[in-house]
PDB file of N, CA and C in Angstrom:
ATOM      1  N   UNK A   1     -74.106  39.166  -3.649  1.00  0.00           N
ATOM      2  CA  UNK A   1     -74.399  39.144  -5.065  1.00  0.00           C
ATOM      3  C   UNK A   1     -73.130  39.076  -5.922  1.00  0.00           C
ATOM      4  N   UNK A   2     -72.030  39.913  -5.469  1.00  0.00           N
ATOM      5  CA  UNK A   2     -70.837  39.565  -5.988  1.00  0.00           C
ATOM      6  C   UNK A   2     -70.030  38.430  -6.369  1.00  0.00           C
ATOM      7  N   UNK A   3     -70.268  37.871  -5.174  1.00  0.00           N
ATOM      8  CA  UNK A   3     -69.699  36.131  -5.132  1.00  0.00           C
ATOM      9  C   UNK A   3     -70.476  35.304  -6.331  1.00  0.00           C
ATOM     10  N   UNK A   4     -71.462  35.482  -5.707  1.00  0.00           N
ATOM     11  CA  UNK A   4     -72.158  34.597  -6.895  1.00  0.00           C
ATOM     12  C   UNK A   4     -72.024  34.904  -8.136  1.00  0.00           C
ATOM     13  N   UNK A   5     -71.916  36.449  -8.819  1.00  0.00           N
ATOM     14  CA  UNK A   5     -71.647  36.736 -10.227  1.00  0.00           C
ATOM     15  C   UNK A   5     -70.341  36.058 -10.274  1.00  0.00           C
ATOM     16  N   UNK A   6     -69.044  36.332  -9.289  1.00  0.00           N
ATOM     17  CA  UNK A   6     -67.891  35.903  -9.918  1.00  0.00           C
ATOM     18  C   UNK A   6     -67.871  33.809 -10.199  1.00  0.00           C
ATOM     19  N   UNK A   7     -68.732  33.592  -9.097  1.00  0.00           N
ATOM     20  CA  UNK A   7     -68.764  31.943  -9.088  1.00  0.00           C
ATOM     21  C   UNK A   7     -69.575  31.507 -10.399  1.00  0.00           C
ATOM     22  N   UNK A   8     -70.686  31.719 -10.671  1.00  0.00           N
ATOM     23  CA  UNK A   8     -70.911  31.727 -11.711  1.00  0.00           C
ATOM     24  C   UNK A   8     -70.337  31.497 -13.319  1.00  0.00           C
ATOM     25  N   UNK A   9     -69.762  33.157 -13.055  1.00  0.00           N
ATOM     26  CA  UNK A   9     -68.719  33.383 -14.287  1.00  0.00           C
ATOM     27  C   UNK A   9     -67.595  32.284 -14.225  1.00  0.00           C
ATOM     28  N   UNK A  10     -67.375  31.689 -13.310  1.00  0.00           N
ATOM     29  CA  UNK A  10     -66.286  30.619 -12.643  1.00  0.00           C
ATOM     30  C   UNK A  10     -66.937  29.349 -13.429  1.00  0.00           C
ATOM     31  N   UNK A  11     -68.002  28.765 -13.403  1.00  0.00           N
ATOM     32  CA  UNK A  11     -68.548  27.766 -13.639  1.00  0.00           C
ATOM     33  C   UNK A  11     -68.958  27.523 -15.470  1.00  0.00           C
ATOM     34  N   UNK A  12     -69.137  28.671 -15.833  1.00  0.00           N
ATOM     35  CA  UNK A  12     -68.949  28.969 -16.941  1.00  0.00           C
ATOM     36  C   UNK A  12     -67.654  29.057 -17.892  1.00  0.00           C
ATOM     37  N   UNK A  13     -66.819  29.738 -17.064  1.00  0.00           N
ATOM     38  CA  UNK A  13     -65.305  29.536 -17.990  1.00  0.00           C
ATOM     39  C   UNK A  13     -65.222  28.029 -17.812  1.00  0.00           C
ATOM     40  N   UNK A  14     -65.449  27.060 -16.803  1.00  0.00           N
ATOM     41  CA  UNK A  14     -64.795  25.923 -16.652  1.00  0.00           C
ATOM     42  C   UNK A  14     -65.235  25.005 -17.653  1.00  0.00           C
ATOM     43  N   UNK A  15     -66.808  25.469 -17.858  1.00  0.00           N
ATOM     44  CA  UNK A  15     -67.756  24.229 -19.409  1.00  0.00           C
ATOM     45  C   UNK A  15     -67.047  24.941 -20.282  1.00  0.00           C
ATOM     46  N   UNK A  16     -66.702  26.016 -20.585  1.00  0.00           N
ATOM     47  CA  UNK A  16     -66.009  26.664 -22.144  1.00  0.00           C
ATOM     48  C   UNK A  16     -64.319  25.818 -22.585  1.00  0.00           C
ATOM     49  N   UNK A  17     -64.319  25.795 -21.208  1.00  0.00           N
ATOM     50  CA  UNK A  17     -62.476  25.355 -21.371  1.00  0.00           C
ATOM     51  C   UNK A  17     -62.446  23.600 -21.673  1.00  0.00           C
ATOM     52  N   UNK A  18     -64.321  23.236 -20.923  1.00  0.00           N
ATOM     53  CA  UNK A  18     -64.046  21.947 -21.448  1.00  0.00           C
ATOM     54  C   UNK A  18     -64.495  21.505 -22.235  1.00  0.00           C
ATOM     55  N   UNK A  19     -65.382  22.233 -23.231  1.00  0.00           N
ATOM     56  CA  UNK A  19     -65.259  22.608 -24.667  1.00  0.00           C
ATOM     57  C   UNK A  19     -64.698  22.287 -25.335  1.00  0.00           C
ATOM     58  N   UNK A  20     -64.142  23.387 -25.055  1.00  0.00           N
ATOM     59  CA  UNK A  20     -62.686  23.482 -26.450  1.00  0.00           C
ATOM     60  C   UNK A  20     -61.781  22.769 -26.105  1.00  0.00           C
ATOM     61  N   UNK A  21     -61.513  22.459 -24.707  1.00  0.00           N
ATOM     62  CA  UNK A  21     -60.087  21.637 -24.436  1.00  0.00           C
ATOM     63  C   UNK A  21     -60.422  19.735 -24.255  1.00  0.00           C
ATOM     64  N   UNK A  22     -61.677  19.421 -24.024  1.00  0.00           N
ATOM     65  CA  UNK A  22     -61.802  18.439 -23.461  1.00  0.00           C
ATOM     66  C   UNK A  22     -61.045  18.044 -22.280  1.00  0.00           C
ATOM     67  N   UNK A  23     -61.419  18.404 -21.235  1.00  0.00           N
ATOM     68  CA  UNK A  23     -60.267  17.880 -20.174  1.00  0.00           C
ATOM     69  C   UNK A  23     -61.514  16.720 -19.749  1.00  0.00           C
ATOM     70  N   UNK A  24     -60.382  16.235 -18.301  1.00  0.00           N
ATOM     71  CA  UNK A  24     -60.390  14.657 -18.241  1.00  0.00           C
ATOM     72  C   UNK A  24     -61.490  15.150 -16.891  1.00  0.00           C
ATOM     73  N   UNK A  25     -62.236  14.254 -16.918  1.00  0.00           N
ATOM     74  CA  UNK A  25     -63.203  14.176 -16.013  1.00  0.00           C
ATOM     75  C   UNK A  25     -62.648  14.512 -13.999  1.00  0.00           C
ATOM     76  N   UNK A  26     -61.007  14.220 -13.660  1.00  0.00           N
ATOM     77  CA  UNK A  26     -60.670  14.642 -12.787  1.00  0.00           C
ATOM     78  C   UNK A  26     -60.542  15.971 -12.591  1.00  0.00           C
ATOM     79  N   UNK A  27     -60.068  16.303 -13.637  1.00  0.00           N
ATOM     80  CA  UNK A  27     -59.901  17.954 -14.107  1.00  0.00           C
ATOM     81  C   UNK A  27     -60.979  18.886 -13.836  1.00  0.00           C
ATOM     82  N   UNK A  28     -62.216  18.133 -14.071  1.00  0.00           N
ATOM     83  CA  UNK A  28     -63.730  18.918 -14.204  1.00  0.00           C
ATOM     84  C   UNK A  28     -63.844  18.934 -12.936  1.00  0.00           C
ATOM     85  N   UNK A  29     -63.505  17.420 -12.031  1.00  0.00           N
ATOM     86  CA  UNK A  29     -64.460  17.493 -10.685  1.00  0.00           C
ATOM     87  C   UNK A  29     -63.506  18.799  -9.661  1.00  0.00           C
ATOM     88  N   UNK A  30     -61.901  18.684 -10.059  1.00  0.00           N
ATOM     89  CA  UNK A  30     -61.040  19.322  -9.517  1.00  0.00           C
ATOM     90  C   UNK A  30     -61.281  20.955  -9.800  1.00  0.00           C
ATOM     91  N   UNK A  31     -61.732  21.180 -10.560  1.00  0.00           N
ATOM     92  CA  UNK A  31     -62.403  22.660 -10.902  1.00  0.00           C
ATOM     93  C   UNK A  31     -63.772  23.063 -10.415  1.00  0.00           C
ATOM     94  N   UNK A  32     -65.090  21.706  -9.755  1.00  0.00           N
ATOM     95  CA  UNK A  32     -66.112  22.163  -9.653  1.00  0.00           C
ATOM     96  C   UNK A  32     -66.126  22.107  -8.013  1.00  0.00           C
ATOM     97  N   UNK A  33     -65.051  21.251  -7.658  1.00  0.00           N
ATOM     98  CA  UNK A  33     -64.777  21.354  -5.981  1.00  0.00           C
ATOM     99  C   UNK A  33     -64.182  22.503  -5.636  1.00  0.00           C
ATOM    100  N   UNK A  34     -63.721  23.330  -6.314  1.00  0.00           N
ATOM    101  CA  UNK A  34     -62.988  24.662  -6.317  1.00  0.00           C
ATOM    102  C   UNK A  34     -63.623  25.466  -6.003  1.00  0.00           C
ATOM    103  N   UNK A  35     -64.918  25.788  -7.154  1.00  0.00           N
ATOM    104  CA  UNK A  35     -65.555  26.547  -7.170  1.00  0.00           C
ATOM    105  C   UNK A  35     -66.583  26.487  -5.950  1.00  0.00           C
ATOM    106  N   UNK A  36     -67.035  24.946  -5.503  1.00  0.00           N
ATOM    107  CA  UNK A  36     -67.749  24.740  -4.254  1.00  0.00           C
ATOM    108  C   UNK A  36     -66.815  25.383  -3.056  1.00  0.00           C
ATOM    109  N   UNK A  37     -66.185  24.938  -2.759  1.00  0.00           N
ATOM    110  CA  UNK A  37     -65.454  25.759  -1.714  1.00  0.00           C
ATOM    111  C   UNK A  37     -65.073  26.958  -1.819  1.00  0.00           C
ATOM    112  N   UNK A  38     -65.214  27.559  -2.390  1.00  0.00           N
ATOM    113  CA  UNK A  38     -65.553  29.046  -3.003  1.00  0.00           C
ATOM    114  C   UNK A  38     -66.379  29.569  -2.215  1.00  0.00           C
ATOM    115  N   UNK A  39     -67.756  28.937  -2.875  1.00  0.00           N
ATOM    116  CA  UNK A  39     -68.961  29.283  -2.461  1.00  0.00           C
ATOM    117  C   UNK A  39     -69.679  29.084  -0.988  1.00  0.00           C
ATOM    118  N   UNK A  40     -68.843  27.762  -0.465  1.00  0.00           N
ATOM    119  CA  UNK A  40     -69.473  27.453   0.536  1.00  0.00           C
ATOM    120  C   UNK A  40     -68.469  28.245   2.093  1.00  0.00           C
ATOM    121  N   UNK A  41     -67.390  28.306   2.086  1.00  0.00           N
ATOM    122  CA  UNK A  41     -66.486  29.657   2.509  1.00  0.00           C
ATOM    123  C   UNK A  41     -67.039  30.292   3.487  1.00  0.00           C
ATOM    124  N   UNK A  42     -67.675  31.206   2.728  1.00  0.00           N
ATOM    125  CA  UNK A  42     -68.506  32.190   3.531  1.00  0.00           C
ATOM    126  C   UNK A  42     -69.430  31.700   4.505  1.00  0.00           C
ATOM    127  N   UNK A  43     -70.302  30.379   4.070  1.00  0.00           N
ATOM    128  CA  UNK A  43     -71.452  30.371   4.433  1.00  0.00           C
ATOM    129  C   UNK A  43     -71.322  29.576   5.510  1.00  0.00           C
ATOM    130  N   UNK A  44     -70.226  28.347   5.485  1.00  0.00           N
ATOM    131  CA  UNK A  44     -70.214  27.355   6.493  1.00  0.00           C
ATOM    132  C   UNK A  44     -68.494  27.635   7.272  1.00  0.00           C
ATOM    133  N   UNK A  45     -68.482  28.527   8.141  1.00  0.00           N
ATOM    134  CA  UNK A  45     -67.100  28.541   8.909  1.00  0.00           C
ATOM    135  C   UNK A  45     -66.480  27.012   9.219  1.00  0.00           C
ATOM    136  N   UNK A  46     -65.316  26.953   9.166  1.00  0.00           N
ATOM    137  CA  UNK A  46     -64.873  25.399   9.335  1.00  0.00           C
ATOM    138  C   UNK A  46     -64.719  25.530  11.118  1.00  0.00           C
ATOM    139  N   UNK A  47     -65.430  24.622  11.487  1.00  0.00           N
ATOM    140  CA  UNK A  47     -65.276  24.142  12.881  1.00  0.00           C
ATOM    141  C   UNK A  47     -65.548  22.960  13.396  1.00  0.00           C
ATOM    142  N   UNK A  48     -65.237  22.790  14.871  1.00  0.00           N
ATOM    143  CA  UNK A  48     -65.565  21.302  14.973  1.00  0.00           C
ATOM    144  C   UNK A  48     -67.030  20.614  15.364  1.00  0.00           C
ATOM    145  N   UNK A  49     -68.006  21.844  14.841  1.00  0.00           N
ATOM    146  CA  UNK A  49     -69.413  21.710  15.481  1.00  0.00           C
ATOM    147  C   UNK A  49     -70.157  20.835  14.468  1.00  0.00           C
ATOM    148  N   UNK A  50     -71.299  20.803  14.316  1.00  0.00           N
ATOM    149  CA  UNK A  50     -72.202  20.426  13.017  1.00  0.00           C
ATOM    150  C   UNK A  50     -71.806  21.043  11.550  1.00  0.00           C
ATOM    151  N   UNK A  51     -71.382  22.557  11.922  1.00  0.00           N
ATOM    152  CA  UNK A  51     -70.542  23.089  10.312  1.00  0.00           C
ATOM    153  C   UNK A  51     -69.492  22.000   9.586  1.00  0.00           C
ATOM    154  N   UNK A  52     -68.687  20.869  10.540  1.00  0.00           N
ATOM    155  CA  UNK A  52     -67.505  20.476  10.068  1.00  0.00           C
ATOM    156  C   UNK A  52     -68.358  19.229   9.385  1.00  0.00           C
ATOM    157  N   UNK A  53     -69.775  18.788   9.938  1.00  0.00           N
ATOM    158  CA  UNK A  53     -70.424  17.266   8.833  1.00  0.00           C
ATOM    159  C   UNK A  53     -71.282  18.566   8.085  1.00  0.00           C
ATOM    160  N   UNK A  54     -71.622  19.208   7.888  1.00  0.00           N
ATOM    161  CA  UNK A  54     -72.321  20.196   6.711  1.00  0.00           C
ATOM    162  C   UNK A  54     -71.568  20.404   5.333  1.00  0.00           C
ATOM    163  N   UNK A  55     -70.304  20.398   5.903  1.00  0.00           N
ATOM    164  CA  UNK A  55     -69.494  20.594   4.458  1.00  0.00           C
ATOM    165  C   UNK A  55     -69.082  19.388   3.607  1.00  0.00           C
ATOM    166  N   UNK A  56     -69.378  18.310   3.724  1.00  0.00           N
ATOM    167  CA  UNK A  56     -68.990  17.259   2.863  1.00  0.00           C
ATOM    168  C   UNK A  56     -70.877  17.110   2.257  1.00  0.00           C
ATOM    169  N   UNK A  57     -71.694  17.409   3.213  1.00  0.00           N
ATOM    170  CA  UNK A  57     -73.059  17.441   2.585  1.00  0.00           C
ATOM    171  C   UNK A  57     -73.134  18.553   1.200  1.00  0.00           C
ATOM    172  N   UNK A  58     -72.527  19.933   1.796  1.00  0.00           N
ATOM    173  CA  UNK A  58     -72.484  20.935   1.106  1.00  0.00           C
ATOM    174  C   UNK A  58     -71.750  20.432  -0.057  1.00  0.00           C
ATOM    175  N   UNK A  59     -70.713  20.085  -0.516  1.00  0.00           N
ATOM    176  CA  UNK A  59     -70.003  19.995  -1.446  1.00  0.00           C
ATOM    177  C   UNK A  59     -70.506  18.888  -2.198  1.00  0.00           C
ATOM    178  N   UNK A  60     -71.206  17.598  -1.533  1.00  0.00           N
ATOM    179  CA  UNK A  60     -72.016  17.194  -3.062  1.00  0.00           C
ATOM    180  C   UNK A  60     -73.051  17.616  -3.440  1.00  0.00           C
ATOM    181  N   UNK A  61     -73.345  18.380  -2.892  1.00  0.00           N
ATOM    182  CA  UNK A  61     -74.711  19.282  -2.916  1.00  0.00           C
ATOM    183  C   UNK A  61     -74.504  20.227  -4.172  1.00  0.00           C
ATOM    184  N   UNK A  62     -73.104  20.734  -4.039  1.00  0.00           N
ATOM    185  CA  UNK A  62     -72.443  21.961  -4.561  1.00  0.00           C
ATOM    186  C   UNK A  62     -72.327  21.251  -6.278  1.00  0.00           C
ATOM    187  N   UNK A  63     -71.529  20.413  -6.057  1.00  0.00           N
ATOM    188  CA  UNK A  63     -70.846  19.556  -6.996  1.00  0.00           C
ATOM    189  C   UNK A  63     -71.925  18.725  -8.254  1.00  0.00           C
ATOM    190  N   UNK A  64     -73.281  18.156  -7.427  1.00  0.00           N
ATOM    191  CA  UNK A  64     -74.440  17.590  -8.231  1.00  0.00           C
ATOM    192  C   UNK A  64     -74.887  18.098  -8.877  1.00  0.00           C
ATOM    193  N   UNK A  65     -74.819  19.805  -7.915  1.00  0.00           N
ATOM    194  CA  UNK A  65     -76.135  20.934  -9.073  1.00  0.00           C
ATOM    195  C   UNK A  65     -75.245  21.283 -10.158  1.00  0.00           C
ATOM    196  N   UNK A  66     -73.509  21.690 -10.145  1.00  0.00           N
ATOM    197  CA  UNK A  66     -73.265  21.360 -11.364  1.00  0.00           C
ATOM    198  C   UNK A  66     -73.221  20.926 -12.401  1.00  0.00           C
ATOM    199  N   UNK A  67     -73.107  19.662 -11.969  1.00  0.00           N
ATOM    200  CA  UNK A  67     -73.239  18.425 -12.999  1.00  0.00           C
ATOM    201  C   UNK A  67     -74.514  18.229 -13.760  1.00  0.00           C
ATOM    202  N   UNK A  68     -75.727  18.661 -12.858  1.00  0.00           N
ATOM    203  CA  UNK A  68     -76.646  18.649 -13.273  1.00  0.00           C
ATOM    204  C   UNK A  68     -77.077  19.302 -14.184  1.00  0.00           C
ATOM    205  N   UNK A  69     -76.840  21.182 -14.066  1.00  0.00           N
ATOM    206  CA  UNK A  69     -76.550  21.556 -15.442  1.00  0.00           C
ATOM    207  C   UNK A  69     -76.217  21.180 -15.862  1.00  0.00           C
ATOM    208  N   UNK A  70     -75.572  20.753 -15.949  1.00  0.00           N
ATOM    209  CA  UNK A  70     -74.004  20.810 -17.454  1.00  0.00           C
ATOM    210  C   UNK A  70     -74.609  19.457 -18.415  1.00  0.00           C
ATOM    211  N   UNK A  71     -75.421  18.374 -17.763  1.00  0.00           N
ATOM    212  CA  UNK A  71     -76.157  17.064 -18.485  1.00  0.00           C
ATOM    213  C   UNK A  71     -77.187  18.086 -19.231  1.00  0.00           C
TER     214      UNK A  71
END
């Protein structure tokens, strides 16, 4: 539950900053891949099994539902 409050709060400072700051669309994806690997960390250990093709699934997975808010 922790993670997720702080990831969250993570995803939130990042729409505020691009707000007020307008940053450049690399900037956004470079902050929401951050926060995906954050999140996904815990859940998917990096190895050379099925976890190592899960994480490029995971991260647009991660990355869409952002975006998706944020439209």
């Amino acid at each position: 539950m922790p993670l997720t409050l702080f990831l969250a709060s993570g995803a939130l400072i990042l729409g505020l900053i691009d707000d007020r700051f307008e940053l450049s669309p690399s900037q956004k994806l470079a902050g929401q891949l951050a926060l995906s690997v954050a999140f996904l960390a815990p859940i998917l250990p990096l190895s050379w099994t099925l976890n190592l093709l899960l994480w490029p699934v995971g991260m647009l997975w991660m990355v869409g539902l952002l975006n998706a808010f944020n439209l």
